[in-house]
Protein backbone atom coordinates (compact mmCIF):
# COMPACT_ATOMS: atom_id res chain seq x y z
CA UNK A 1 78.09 58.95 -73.46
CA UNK A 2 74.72 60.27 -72.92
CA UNK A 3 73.44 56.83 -73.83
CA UNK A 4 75.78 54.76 -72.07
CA UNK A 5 74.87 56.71 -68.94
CA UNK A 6 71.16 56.45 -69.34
CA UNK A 7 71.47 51.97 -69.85
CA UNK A 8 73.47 52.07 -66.34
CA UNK A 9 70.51 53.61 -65.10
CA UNK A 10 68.09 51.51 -66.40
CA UNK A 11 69.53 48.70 -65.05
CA UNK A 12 69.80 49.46 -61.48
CA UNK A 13 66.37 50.14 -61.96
CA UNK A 14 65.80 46.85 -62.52
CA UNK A 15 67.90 44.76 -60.21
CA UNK A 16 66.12 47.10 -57.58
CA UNK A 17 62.58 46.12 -59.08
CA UNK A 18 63.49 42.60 -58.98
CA UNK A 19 64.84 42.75 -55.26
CA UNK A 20 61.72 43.98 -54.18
CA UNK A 21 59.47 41.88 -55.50
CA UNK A 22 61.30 38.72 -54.01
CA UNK A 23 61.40 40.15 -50.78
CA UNK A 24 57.26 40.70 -51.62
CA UNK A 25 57.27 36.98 -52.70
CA UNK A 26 59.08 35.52 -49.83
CA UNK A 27 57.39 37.61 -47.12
CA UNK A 28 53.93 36.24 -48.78
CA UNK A 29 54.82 32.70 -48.73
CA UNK A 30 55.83 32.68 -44.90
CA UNK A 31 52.41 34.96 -44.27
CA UNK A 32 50.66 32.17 -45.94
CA UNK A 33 51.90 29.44 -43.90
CA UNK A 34 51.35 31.22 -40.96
CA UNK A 35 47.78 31.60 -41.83
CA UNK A 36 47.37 27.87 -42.45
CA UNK A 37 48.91 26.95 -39.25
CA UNK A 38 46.30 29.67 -37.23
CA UNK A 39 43.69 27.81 -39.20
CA UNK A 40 44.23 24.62 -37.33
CA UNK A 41 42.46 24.96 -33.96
CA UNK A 42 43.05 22.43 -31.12
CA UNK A 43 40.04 20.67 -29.78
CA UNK A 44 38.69 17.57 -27.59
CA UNK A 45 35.27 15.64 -28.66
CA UNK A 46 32.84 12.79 -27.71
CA UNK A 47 31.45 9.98 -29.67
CA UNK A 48 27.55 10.33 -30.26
CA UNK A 49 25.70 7.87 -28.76
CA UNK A 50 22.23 6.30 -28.16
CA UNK A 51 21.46 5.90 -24.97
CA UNK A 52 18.79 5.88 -22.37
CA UNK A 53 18.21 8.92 -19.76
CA UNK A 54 16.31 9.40 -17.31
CA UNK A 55 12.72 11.46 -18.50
CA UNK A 56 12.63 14.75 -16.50
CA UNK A 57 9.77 17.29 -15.99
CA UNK A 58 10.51 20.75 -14.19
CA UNK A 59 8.84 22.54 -12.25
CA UNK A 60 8.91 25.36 -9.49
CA UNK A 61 8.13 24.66 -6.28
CA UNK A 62 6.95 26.42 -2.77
CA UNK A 63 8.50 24.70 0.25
CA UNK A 64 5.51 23.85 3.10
CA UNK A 65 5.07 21.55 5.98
CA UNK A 66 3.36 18.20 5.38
CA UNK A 67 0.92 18.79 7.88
CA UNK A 68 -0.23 22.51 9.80
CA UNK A 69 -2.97 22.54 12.05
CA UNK A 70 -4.71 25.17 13.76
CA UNK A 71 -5.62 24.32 17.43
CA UNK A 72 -8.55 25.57 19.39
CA UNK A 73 -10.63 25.11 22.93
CA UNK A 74 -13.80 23.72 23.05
CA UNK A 75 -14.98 26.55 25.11
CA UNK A 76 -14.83 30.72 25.67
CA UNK A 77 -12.08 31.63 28.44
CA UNK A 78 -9.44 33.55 29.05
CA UNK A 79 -6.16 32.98 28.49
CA UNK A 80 -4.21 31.85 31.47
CA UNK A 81 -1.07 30.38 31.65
CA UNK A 82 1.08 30.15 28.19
CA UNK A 83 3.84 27.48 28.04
CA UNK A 84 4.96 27.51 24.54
CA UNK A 85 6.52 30.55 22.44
CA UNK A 86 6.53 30.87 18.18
CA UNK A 87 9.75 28.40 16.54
CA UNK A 88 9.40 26.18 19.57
CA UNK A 89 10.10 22.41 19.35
CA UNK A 90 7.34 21.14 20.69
CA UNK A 91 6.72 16.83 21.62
CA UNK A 92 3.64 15.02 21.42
CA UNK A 93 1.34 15.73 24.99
CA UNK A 94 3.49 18.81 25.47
CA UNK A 95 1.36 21.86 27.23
CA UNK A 96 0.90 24.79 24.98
CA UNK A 97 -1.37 26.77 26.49
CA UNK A 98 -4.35 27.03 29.52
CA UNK A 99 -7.66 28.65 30.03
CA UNK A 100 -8.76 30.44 33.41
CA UNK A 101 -10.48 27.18 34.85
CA UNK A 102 -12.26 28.51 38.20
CA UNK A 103 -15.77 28.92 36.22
CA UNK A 104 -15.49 25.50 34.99
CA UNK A 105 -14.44 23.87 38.72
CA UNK A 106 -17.63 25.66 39.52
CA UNK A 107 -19.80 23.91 36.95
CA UNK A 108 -18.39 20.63 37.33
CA UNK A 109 -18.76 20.59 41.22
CA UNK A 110 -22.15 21.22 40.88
CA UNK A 111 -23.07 18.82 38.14
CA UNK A 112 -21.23 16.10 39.86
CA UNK A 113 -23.74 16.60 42.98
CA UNK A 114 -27.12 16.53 40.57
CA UNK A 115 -24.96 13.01 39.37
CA UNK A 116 -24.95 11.72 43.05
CA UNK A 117 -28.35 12.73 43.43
CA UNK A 118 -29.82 10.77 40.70
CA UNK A 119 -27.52 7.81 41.07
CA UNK A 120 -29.14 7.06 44.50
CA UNK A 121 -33.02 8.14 43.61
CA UNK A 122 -32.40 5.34 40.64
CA UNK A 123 -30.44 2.97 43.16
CA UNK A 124 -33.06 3.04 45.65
CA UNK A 125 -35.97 2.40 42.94
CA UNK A 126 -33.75 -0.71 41.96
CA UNK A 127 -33.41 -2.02 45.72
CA UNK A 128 -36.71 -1.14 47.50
CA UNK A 129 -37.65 0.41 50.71
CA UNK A 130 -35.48 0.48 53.86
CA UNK A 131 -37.16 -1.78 56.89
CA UNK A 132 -37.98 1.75 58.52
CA UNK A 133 -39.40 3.52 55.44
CA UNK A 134 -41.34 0.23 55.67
CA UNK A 135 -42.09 0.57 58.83
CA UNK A 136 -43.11 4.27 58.68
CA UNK A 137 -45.43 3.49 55.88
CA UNK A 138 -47.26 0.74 57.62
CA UNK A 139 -48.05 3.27 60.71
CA UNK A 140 -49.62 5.72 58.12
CA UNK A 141 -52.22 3.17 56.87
CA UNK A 142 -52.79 2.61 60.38
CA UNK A 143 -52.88 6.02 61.25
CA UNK A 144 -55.33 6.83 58.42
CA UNK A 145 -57.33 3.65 59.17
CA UNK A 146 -57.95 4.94 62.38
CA UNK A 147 -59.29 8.29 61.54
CA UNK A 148 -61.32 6.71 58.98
CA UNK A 149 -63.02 4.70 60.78
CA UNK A 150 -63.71 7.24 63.41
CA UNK A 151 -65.35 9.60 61.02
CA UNK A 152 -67.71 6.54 60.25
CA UNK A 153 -68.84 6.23 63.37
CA UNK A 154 -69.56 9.73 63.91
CA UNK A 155 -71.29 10.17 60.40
CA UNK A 156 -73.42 7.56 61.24
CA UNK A 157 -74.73 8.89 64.60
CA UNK A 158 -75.05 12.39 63.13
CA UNK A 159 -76.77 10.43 60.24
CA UNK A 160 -79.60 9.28 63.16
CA UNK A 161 -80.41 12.82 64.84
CA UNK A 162 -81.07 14.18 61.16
CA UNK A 163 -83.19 11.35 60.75
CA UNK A 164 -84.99 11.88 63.91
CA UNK A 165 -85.18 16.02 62.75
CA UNK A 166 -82.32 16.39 65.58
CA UNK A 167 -80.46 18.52 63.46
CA UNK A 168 -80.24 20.53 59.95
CA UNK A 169 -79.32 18.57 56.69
CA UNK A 170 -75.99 20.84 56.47
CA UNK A 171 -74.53 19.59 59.33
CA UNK A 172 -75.12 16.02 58.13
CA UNK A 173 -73.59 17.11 55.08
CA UNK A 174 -70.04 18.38 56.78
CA UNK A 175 -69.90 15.10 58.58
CA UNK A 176 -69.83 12.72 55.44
CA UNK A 177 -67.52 15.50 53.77
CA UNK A 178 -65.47 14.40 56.21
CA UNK A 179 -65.45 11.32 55.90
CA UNK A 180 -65.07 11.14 52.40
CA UNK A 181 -61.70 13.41 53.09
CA UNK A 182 -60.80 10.55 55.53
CA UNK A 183 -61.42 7.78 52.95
CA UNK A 184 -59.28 9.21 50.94
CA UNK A 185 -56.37 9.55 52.78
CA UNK A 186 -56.90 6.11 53.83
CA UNK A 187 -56.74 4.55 50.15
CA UNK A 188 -53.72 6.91 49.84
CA UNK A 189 -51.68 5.55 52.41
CA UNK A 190 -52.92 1.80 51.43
CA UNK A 191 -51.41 2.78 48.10
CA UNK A 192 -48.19 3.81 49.17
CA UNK A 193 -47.47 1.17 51.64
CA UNK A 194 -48.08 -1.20 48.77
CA UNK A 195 -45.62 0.69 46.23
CA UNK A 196 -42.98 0.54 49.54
CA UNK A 197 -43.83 -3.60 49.43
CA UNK A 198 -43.60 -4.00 46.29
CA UNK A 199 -40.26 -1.48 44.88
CA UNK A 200 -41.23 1.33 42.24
CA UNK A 201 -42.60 0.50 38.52
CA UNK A 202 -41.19 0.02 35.65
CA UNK A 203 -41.78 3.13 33.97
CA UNK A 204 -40.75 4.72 37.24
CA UNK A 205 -36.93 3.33 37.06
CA UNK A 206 -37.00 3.85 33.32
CA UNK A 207 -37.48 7.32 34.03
CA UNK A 208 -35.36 7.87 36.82
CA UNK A 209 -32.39 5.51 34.43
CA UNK A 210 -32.93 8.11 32.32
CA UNK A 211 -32.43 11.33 34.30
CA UNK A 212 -29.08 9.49 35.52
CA UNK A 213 -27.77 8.86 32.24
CA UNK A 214 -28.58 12.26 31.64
CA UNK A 215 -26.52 13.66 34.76
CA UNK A 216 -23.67 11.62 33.61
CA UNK A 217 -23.81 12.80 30.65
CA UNK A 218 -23.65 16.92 31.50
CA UNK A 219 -20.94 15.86 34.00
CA UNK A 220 -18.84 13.98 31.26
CA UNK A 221 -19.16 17.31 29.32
CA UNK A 222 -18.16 19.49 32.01
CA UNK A 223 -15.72 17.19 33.22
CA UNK A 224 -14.60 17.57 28.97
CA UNK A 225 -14.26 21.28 29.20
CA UNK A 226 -12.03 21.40 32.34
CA UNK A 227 -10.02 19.29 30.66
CA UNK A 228 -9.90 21.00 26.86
CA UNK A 229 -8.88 23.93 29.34
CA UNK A 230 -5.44 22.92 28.80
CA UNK A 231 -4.24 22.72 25.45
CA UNK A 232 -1.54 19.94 24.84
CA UNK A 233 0.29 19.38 21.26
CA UNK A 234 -1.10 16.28 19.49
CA UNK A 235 1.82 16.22 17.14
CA UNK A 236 5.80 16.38 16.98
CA UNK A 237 6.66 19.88 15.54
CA UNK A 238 7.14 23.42 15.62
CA UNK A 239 5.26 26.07 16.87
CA UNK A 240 4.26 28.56 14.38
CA UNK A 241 1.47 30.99 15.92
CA UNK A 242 0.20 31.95 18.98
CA UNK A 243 -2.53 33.99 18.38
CA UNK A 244 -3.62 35.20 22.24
CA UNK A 245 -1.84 36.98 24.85
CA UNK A 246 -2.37 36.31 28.85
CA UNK A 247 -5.49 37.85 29.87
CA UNK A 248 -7.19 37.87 26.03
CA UNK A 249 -10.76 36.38 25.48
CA UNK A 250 -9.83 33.09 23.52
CA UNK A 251 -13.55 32.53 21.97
CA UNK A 252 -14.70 28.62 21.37
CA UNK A 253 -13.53 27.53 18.38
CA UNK A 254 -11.32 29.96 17.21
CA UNK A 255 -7.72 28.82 16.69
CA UNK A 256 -5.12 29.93 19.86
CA UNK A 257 -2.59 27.92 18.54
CA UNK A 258 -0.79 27.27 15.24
CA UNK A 259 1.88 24.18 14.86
CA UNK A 260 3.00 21.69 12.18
CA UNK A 261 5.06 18.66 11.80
CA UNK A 262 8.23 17.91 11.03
CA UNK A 263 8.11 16.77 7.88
CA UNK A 264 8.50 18.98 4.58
CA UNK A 265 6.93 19.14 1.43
CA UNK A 266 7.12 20.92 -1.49
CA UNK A 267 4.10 21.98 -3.64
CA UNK A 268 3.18 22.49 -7.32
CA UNK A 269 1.12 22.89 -9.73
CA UNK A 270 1.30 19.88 -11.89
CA UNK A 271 0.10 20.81 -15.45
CA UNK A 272 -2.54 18.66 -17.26
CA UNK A 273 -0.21 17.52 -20.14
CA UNK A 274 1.81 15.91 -17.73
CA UNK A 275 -0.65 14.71 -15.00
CA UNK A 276 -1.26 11.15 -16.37
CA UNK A 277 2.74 10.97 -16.28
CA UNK A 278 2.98 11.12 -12.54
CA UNK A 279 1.60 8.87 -9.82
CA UNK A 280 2.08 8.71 -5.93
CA UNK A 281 5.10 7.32 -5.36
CA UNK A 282 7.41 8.98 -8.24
CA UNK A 283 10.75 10.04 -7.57
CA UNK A 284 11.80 13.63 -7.89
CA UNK A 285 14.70 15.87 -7.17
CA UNK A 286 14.41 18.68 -5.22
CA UNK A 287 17.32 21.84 -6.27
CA UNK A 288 17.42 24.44 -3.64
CA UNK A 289 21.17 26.49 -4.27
CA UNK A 290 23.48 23.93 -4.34
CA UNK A 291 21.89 21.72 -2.63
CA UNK A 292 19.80 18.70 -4.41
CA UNK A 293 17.29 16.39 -2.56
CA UNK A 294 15.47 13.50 -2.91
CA UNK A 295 12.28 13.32 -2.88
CA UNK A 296 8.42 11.39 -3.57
CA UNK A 297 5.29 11.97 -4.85
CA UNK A 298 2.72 11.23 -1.95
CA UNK A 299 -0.28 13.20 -2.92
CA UNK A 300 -2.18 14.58 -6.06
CA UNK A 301 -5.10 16.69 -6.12
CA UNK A 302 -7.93 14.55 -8.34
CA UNK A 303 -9.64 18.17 -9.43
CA UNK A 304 -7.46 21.25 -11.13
CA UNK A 305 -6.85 24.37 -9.36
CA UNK A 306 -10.44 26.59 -10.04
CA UNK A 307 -7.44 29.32 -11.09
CA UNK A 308 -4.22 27.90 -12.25
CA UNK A 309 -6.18 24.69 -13.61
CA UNK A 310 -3.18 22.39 -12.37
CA UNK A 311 -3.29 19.68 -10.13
CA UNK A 312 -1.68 20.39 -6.69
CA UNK A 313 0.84 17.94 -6.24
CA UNK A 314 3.32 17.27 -2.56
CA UNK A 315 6.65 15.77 -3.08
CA UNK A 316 7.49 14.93 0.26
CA UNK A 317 11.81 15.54 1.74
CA UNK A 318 13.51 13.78 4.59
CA UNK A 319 15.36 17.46 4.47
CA UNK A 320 14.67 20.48 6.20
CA UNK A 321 14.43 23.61 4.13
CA UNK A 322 13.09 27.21 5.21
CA UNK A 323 9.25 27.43 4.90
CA UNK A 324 8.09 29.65 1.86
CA UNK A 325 11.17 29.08 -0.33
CA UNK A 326 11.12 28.74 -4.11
CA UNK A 327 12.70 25.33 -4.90
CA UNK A 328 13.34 23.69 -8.57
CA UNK A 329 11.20 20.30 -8.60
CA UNK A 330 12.30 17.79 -11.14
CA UNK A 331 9.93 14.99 -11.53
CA UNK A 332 11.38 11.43 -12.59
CA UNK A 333 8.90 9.92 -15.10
CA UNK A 334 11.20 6.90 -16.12
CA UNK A 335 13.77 6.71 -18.80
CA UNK A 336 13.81 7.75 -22.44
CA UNK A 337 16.14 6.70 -25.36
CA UNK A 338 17.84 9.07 -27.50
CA UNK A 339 20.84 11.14 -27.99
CA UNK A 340 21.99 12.93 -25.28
CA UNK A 341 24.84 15.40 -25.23
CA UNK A 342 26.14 18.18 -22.88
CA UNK A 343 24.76 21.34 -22.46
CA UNK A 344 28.22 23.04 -22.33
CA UNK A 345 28.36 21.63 -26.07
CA UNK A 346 26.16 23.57 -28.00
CA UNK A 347 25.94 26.86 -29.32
CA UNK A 348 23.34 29.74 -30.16
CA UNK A 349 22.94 32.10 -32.72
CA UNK A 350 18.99 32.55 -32.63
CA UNK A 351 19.41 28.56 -33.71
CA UNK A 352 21.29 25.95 -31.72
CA UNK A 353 24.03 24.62 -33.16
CA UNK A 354 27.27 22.35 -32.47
CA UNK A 355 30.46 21.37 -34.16
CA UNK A 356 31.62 18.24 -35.74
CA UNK A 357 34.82 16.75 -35.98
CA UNK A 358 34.58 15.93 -40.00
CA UNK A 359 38.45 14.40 -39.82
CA UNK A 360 40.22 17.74 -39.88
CA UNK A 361 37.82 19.60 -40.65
CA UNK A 362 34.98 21.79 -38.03
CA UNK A 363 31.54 20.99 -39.33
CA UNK A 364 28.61 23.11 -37.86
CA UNK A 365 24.93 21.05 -37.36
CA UNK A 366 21.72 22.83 -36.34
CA UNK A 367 20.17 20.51 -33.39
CA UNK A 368 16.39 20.80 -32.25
CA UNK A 369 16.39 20.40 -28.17
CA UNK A 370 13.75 17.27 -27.10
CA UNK A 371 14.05 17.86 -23.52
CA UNK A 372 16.70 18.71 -21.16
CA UNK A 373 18.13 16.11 -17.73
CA UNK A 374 19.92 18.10 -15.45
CA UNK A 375 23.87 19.17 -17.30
CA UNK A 376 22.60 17.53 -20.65
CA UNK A 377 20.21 17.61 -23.09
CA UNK A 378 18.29 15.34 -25.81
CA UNK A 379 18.78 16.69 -29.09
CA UNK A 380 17.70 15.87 -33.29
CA UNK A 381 20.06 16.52 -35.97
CA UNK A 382 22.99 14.10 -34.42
CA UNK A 383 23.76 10.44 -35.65
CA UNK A 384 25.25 7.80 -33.09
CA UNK A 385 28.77 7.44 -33.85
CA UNK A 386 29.45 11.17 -35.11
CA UNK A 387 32.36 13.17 -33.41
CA UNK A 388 30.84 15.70 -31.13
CA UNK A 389 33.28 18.80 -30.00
CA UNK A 390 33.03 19.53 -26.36
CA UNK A 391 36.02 21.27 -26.25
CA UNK A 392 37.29 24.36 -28.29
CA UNK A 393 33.97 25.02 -30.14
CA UNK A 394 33.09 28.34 -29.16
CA UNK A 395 36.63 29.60 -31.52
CA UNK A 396 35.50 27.59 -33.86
CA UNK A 397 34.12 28.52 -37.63
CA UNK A 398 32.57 26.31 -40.18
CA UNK A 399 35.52 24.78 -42.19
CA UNK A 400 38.37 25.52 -39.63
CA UNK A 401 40.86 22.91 -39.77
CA UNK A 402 41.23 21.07 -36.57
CA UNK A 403 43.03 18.81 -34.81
CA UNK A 404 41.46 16.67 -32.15
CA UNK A 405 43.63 16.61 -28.66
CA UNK A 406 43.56 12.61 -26.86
């Protein structure tokens, strides 16, 4: 009995054992197929390809105006009147600002007299004496003829009583004093009736030419300053700096005024590795935000930066953007071949990587970067015609089965 009881036993044991371990089995098998199915991963790709990009260098850029200049007056005043204010849009010949002028209306009324008076000295040289200056110069010969000739005839009677021992020697000598005085005048008078007749020299209107060229020239000058007293805008642009008040001494030469152009540029330092790749003219994108604008290449410094040792470089915009801003520049050098794939493809773990659709199967591929074009980027370690994963990659792992979504 004791035995019979003990084999009942036993064999409950075992039908239990066995129970269990196919509920162990089956559980395991439907595990496993789970697993396999979470091992295929959904994903999208892209054939590689070949194919030509445009060549891109970047740079950072400071946003500046293609043109600032700094005015100034010609000479030291005062600041008078003040028509424009800084941010003002400001047209060619528009006023800007004025000097106190009454100092210089002074000078130029009284240069423009010493003009008149030398224009008519040299106009009379040119045209001769007036019929009364000749007139008046004819009486004066006569005139000194006269007394000449009077002296003579006195000189020679006194000359006859000192002969005779009449009178002293001294008082013959005060006589032909005298008339040598009288001669004189005489030839004096002769002479300038004959410069009256006959106009004034050569060297004579030379000179006087010359003193009314100079005349014309102070008054030109003057004439200059009055009008440099009121500063006008020789460009279409902004106003950036006024740096007088009313009332301030504005000295000669300083700047008053600060303005600059419309147009915008942006500026940078263009490195010597890639200076022989850009010329005027080259097309480059300017990225300011979300904002991207075209631009060109219209100037490039021919010596390096004493400092930076780059070559300052303007990539002139038909866009406006705030003055001083930091802008991306990226410089068009012309196209390269090679494979290009999306940025948003590829991976990093110290190394960059990607994933290949290998039929079912995720393949991982170190690339080495070349050079990046705005959302993509030229890579080696790719083959044209390879299966690229764009989509799905980043739950990837090496081996994962796949399947690739149309």
């Amino acid at each position: 009995m004791i035995l019979i009881r003990g084999a009942g036993k036993m064999k409950r044991y075992f039908v239990l054992a066995m129970a269990v371990l196919i509920v162990v089995s089956t559980t395991a098998c439907f595990n496993k197929g789970n697993a396999a199915q979470e091992r295929i991963k959904p994903v999208k790709t892209v054939e590689v390809k070949e194919q030509e990009s445009p060549a891109i260098i970047s740079y950072s850029g400071i946003v500046g105006p293609s043109e600032l200049k700094k005015l100034a007056f010609k000479s030291t005043g005062r600041a008078g009147k003040i028509h424009a204010k800084e941010g003002q849009y400001v047209k060619k010949g528009d006023m800007l600002m004025e000097l106190e002028s009454q100092d210089l209306q002074y000078a130029l009324a009284a240069s423009k007299g010493q003009l008149g008076a030398a224009q008519s000295a040299y106009e009379k040289a040119l045209n001769g004496a007036s019929p009364e200056e000749l007139r008046n110069a004819e009486l004066n010969v006569k005139k000194a003829q006269d007394a000449y000739d009077y002296v003579i005839s006195n000189c020679k009677k006194v000359e006859a009583l000192y002969n005779s021992g009449a009178i002293p020697k001294n008082e013959l000598d005060k006589v032909k004093l005298e008339a040598d005085i009288k001669e004189s005048e005489y030839n004096q008078a002769r002479e300038l009736l004959n410069q009256v007749k006959n106009g004034a020299r050569s060297e004579d209107k030379k000179a006087l030419l010359n003193q009314l060229e100079q005349a014309k020239a102070d008054y030109d000058y003057k004439a200059g300053l009055l009008k440099d007293a009121v500063m006008v805008s020789d460009i279409e642009g902004y106003v950036v700096d006024i740096l007088y008040e009313k009332g301030e001494l504005v000295p000669a030469g300083y700047p008053a005024v600060v303005i600059r152009n419309k147009g915008i540029v942006v500026n940078v330092g263009l490195a010597e590795k890639d200076y022989s790749r850009v010329i005027i003219g080259t097309e480059a994108n300017v990225i300011s935000g979300d904002r991207i604008i075209e631009g060109t290449v219209t100037n490039i410094s021919q010596v390096p930066d004493a400092q930076t040792r780059t070559y300052d470089t303007e990539i002139t915009i038909e866009d406006s953007l705030n003055l001083g801003a930091v802008a991306k520049v990226e410089i068009i050098t012309g196209n390269e071949s090679g494979i290009w794939i999306p940025l948003t493809s590829m991976l990093s773990d110290g190394t960059d990587y990607v994933y290949l659709a290998k039929g079912s199967i995720a393949e991982k591929r170190e690339v080495v970067i070349e050079g990046i074009t705005g959302n993509t980027a030229k890579v080696k370690g790719l083959k044209p015609g390879e299966q690229l994963v764009v989509e799905g990659m980043k739950r990837l792992r090496a081996g994962d089965g796949i399947s690739v979504l149309k």
